[in-house]
C-alpha atoms as a PDB file:
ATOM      1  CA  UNK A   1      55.882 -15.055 335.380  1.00  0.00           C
ATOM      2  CA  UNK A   2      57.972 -14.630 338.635  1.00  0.00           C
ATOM      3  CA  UNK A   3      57.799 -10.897 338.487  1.00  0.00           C
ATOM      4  CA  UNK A   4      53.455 -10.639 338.657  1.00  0.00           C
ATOM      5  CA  UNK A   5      53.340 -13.874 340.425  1.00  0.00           C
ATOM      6  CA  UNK A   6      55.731 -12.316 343.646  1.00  0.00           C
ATOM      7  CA  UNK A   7      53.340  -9.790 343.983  1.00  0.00           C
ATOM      8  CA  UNK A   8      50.364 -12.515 343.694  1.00  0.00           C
ATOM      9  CA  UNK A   9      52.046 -14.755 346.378  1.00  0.00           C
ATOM     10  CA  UNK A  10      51.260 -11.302 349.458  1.00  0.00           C
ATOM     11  CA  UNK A  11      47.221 -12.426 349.030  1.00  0.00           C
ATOM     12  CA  UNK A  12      47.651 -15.429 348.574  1.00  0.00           C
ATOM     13  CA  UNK A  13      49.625 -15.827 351.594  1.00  0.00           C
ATOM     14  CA  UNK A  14      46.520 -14.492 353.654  1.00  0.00           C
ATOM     15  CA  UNK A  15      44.485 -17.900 352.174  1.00  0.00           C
ATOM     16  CA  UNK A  16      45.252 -21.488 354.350  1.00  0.00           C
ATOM     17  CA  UNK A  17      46.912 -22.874 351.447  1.00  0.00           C
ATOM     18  CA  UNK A  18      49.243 -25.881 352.155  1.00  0.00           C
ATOM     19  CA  UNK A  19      52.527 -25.096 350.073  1.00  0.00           C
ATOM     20  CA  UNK A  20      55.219 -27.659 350.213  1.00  0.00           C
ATOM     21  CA  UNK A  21      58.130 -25.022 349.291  1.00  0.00           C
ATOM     22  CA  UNK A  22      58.006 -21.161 349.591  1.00  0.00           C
ATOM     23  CA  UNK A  23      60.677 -20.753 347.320  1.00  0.00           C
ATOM     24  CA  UNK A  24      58.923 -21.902 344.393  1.00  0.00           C
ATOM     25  CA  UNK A  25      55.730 -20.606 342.291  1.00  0.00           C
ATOM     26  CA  UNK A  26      51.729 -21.993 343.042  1.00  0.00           C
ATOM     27  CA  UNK A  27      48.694 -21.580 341.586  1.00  0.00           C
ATOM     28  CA  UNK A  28      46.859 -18.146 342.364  1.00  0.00           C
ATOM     29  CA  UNK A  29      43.386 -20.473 343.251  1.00  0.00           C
ATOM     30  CA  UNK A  30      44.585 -23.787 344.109  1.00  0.00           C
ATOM     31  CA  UNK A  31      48.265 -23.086 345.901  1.00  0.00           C
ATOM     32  CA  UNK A  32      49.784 -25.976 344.058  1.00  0.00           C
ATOM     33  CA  UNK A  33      53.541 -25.822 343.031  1.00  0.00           C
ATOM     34  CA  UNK A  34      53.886 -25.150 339.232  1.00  0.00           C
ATOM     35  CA  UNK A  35      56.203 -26.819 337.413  1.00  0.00           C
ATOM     36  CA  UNK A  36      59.416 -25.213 335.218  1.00  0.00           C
ATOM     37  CA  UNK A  37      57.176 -25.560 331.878  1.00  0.00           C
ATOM     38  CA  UNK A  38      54.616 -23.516 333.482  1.00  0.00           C
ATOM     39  CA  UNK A  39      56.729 -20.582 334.490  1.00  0.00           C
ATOM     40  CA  UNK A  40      58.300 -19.702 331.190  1.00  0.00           C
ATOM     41  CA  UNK A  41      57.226 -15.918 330.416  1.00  0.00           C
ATOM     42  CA  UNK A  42      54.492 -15.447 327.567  1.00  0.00           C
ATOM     43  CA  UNK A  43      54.602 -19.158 326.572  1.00  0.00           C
ATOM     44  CA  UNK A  44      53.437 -21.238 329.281  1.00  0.00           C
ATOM     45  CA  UNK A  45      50.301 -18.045 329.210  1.00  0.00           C
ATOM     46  CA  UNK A  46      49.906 -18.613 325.377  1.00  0.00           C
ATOM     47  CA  UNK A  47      49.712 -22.387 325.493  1.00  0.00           C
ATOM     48  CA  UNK A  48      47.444 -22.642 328.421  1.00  0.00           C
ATOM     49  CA  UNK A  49      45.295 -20.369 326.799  1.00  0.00           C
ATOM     50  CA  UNK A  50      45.316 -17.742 329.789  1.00  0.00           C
ATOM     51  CA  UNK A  51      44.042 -20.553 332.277  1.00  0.00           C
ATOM     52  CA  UNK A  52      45.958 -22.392 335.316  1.00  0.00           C
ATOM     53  CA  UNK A  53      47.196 -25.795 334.218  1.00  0.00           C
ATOM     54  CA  UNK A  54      46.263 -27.383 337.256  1.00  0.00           C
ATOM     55  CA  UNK A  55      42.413 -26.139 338.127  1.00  0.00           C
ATOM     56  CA  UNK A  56      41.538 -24.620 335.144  1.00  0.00           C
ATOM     57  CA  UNK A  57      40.850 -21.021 336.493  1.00  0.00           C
ATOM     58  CA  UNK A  58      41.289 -17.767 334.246  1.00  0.00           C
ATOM     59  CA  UNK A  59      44.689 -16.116 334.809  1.00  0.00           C
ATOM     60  CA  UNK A  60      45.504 -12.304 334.886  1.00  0.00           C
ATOM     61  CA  UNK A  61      45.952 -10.723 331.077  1.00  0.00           C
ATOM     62  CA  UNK A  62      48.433  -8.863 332.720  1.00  0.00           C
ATOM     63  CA  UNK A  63      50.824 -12.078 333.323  1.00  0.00           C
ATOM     64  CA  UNK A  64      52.252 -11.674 329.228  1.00  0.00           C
ATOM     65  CA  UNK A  65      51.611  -7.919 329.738  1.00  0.00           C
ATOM     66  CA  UNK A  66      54.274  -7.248 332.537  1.00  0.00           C
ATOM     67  CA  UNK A  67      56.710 -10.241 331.372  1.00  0.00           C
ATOM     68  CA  UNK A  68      56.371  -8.738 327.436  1.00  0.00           C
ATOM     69  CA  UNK A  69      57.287  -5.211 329.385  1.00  0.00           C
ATOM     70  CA  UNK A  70      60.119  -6.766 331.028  1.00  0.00           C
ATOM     71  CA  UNK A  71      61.903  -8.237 328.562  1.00  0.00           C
ATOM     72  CA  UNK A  72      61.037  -5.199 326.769  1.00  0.00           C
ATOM     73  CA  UNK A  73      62.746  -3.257 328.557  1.00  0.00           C
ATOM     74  CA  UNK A  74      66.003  -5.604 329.042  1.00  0.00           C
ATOM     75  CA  UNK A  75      66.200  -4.980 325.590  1.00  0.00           C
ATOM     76  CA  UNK A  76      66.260  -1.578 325.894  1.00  0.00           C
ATOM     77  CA  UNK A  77      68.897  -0.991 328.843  1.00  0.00           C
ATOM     78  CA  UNK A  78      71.369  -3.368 326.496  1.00  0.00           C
ATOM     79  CA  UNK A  79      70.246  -0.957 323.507  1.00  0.00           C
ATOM     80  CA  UNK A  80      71.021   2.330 325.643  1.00  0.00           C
ATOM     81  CA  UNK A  81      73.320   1.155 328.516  1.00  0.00           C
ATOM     82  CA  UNK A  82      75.713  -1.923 327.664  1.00  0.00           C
ATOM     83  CA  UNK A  83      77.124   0.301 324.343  1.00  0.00           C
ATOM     84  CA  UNK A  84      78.225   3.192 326.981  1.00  0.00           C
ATOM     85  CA  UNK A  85      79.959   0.332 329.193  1.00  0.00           C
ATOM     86  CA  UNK A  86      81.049  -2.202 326.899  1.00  0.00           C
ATOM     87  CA  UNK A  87      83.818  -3.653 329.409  1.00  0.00           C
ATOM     88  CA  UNK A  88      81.360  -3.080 332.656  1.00  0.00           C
ATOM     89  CA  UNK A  89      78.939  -6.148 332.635  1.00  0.00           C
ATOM     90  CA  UNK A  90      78.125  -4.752 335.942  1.00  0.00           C
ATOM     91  CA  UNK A  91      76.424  -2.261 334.872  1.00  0.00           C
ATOM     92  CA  UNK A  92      74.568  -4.258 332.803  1.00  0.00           C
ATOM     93  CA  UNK A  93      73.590  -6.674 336.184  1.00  0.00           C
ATOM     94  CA  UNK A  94      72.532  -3.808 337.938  1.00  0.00           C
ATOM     95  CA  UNK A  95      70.247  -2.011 335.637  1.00  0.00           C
ATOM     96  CA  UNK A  96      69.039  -5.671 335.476  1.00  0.00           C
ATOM     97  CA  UNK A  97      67.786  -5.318 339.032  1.00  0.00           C
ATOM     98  CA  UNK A  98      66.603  -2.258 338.737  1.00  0.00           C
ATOM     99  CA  UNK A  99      64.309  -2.587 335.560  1.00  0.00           C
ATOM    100  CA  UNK A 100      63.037  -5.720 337.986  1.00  0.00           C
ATOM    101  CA  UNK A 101      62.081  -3.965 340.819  1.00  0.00           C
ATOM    102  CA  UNK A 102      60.714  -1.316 338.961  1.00  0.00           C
ATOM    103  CA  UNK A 103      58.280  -2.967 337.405  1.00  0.00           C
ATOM    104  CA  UNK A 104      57.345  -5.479 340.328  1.00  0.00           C
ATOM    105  CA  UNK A 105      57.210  -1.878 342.442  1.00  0.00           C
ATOM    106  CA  UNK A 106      54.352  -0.704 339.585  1.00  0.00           C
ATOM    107  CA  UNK A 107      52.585  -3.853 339.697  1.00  0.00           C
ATOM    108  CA  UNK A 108      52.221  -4.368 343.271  1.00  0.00           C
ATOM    109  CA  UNK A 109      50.922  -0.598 343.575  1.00  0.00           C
ATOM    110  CA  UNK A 110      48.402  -1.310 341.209  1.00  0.00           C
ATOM    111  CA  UNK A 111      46.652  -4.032 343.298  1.00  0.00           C
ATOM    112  CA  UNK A 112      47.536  -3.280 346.483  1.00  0.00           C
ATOM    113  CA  UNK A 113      47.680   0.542 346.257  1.00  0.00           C
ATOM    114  CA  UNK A 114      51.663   0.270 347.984  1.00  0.00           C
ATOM    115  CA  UNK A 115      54.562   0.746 347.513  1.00  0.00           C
ATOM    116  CA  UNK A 116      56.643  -2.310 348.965  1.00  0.00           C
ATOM    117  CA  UNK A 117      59.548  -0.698 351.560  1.00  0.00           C
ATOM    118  CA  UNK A 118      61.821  -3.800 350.677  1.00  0.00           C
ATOM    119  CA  UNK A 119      61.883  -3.068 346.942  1.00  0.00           C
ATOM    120  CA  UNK A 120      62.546   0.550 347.085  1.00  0.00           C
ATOM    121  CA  UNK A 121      65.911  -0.393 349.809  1.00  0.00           C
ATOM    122  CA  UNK A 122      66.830  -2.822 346.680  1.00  0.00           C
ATOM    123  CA  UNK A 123      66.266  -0.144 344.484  1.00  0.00           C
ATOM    124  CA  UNK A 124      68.438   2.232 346.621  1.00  0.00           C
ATOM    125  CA  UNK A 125      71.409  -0.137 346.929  1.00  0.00           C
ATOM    126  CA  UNK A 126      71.435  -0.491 343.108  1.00  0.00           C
ATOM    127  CA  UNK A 127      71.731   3.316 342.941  1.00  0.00           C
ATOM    128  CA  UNK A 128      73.529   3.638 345.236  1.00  0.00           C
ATOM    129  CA  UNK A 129      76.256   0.978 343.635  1.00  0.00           C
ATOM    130  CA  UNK A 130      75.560   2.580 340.321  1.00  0.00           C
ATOM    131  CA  UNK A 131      76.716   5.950 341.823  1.00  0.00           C
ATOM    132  CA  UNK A 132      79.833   4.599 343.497  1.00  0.00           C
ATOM    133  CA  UNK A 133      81.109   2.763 339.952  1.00  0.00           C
ATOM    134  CA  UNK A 134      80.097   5.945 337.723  1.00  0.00           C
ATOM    135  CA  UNK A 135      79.373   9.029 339.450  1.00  0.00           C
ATOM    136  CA  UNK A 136      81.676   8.946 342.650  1.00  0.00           C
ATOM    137  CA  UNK A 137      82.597  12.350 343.531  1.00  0.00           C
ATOM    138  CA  UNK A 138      79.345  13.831 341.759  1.00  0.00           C
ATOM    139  CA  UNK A 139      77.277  14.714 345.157  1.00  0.00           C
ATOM    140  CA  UNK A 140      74.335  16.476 343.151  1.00  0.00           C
ATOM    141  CA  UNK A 141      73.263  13.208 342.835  1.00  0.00           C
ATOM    142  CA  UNK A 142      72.002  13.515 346.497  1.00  0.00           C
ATOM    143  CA  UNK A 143      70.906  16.972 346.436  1.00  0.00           C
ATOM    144  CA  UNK A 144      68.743  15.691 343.656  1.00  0.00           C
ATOM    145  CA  UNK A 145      67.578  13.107 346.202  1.00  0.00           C
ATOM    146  CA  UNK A 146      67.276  15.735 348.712  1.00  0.00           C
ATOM    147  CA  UNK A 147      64.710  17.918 346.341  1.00  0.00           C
ATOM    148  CA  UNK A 148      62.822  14.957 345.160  1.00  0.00           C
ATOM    149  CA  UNK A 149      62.089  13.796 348.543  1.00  0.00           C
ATOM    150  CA  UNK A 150      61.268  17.550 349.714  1.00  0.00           C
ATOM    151  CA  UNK A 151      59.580  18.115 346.866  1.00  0.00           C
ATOM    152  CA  UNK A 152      57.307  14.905 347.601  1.00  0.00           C
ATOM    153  CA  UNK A 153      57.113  15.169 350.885  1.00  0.00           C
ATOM    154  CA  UNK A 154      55.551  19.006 350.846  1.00  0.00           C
ATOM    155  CA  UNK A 155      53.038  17.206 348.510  1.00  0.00           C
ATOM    156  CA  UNK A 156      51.818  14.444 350.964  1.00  0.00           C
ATOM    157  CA  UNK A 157      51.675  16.583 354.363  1.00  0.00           C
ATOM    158  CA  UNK A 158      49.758  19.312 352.025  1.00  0.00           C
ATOM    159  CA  UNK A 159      47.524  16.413 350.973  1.00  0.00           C
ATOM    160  CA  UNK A 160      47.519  14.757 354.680  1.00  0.00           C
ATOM    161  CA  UNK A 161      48.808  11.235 352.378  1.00  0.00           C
ATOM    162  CA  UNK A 162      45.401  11.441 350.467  1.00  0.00           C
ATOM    163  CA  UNK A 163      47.241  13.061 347.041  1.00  0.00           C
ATOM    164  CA  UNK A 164      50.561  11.244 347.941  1.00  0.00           C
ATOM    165  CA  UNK A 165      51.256   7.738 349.669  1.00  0.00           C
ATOM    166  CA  UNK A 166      54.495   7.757 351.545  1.00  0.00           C
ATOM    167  CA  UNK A 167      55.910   5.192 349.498  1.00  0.00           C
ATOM    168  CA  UNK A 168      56.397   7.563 346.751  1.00  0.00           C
ATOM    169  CA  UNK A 169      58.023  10.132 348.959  1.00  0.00           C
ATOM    170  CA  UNK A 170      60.543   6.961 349.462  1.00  0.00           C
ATOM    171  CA  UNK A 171      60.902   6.356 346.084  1.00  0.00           C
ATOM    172  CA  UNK A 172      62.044   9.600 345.385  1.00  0.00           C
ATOM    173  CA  UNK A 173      64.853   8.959 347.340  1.00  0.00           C
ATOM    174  CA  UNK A 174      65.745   6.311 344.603  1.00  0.00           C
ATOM    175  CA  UNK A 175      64.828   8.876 341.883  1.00  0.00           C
ATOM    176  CA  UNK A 176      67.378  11.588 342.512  1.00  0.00           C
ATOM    177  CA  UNK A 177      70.296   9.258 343.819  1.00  0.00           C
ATOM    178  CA  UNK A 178      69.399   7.447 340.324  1.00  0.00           C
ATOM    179  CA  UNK A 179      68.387   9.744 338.193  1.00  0.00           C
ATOM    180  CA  UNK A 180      70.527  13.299 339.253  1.00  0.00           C
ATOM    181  CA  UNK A 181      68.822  16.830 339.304  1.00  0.00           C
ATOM    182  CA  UNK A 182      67.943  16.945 335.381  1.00  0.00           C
ATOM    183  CA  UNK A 183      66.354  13.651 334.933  1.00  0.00           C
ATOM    184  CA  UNK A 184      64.058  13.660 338.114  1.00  0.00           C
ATOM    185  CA  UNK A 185      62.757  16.707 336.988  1.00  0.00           C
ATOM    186  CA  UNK A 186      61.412  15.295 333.813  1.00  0.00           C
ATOM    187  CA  UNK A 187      60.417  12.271 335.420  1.00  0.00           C
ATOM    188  CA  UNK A 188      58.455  14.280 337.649  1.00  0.00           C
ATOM    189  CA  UNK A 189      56.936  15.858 334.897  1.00  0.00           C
ATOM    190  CA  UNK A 190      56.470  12.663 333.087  1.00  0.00           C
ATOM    191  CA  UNK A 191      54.640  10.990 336.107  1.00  0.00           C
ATOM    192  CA  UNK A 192      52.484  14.361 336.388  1.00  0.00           C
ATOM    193  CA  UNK A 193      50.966  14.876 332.727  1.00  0.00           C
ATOM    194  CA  UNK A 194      50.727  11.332 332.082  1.00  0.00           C
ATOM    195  CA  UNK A 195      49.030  10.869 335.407  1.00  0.00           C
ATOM    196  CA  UNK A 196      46.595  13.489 334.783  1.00  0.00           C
ATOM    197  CA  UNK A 197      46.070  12.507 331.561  1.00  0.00           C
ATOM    198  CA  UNK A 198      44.797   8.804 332.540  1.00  0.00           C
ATOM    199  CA  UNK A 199      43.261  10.486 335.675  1.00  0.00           C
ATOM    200  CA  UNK A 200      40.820  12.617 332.750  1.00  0.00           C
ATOM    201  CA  UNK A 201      40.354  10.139 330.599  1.00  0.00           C
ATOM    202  CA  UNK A 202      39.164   7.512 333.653  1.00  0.00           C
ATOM    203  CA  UNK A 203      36.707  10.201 334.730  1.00  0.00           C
ATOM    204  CA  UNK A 204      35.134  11.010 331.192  1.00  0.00           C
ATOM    205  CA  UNK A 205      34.526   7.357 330.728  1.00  0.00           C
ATOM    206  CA  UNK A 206      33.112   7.170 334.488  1.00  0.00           C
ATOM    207  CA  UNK A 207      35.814   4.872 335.760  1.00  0.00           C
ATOM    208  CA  UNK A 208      36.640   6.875 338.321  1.00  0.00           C
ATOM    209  CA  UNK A 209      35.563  10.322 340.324  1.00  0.00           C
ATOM    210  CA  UNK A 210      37.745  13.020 342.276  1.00  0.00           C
ATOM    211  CA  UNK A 211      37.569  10.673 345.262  1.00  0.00           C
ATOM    212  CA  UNK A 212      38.942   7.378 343.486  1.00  0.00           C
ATOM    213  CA  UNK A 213      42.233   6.976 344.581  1.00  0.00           C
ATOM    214  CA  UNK A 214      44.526   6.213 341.549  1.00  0.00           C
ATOM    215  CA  UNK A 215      48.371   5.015 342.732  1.00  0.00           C
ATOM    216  CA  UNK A 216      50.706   7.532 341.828  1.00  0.00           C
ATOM    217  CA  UNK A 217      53.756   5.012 342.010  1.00  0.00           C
ATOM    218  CA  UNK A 218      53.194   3.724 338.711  1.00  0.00           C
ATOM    219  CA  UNK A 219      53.111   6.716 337.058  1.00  0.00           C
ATOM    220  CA  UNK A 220      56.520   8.035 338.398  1.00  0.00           C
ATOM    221  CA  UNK A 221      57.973   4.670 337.451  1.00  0.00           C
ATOM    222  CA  UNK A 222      57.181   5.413 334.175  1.00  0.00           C
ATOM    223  CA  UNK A 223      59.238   8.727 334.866  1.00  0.00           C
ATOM    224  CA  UNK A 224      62.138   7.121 335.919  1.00  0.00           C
ATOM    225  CA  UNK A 225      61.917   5.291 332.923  1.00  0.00           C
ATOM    226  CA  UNK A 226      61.490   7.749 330.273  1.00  0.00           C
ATOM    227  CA  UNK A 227      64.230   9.888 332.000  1.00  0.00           C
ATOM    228  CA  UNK A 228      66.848   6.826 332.270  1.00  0.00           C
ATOM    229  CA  UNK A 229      66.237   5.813 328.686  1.00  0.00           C
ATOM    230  CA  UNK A 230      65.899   9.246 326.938  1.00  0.00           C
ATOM    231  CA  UNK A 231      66.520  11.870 329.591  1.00  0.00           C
ATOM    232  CA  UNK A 232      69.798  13.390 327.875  1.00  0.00           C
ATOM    233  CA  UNK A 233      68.091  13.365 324.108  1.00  0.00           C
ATOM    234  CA  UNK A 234      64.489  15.203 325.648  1.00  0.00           C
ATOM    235  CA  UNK A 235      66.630  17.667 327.472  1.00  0.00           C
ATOM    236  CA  UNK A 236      68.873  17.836 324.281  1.00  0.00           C
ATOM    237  CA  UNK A 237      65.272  18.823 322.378  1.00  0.00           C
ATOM    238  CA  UNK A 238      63.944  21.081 324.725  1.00  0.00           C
ATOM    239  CA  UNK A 239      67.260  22.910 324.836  1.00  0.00           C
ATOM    240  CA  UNK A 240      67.498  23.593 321.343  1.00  0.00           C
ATOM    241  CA  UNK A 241      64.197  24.805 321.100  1.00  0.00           C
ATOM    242  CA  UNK A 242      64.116  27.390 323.728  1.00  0.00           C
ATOM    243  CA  UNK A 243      67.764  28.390 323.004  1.00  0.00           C
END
């Protein structure tokens, strides 16, 4: 559960709770340490029947949701990655990280509507290493970050930071050092429809108006994603059906 429960521990750190050790998971309600048993992703949620061991209280659905998503998509960077670089396990490490941060970025803008600066620098050092092992001499790869922050940017001073937080806009440095020109633009797209989509579907069943604010930062995760994973086999697709 570490990956929901980091992003737990910034409100719970605004409660007077009395933690022996900072380095180590608590309840959400109580602020007691868990034990090992209690951390293990899905199972420790299944057997304690969605409640805290210690007090009792109800725990987040979306504890098995984003740990089932991780490991998810582990499985998928070994499926797509780790057969390209057979003899690079640091590749491997890396997209580790990023998959990581990724998600804890997406889960942290959901309830706090922000994107965290210190996981987007992680995420930038991991492309950045990523870029240096596989793509040195290749400097569209910071054009692409170039564009995507322009791109961004333009959007949140047209908006005045109502239609676009300025954590994005730093993400998007991430996205085109990451990504290069042809992936960020379908993740881009990717974030856009399927943001629009939810957006419509959230107002039809009166979730939301034109003045909720929705985080966008999830959405172009998902982007990054879809891009990363299947980027060359969309483009592929899309080529051979306009050409």
């Amino acid at each position: 559960m570490l990956v929901y429960r980091t992003a737990e521990r910034y409100e719970l750190e605004s409660r007077k709770f009395k933690v022996k050790s900072k380095n180590r998971s608590f309840c959400d309600y109580c602020g007691k340490q868990l034990h090992w048993y209690e951390n293990i992703p899905v199972v420790s949620w299944s057997l304690q029947k969605g409640k805290s061991r210690c007090c009792r209280k109800k725990l987040s659905v979306l504890y098995p949701i984003v740990e089932i998503t991780t490991g998810t998509l582990f499985l998928l960077l070994f499926r797509f990655q780790i057969l390209d670089f057979r003899s690079q396990i640091l590749f491997l490490c890396l997209g580790f990280v990023v998959i990581t941060f990724l998600v804890f970025s997406a889960v942290f803008d959901l309830k706090y509507m922000i994107l965290p600066d210190f996981s987007t620098v992680i995420l930038l050092i991991s492309a950045l290493a990523l870029w240096f092992i596989s793509n040195t001499g290749r400097w569209e790869y910071f054009l692409a970050a170039v564009g995507a922050v322009g791109f961004l940017g333009l959007l949140y001073l047209i908006t005045k930071g109502k239609g676009m937080g300025l954590g994005d806009v730093k993400l998007a440095v991430f996205m085109g050092l990451f990504l290069g020109g042809q992936k960020t633009i379908l993740a881009f797209y990717v974030a856009f429809v399927i943001g629009a989509l939810v957006s419509l579907i959230l107002m039809i069943f009166k979730k939301a108006n034109r003045k909720t604010l929705i985080p966008f930062g999830p959405f172009l995760i998902l982007g990054i994603l879809v891009a990363w994973f299947w980027g060359n086999e969309i483009w592929y697709l899309v080529s051979s059906i306009l050409y």
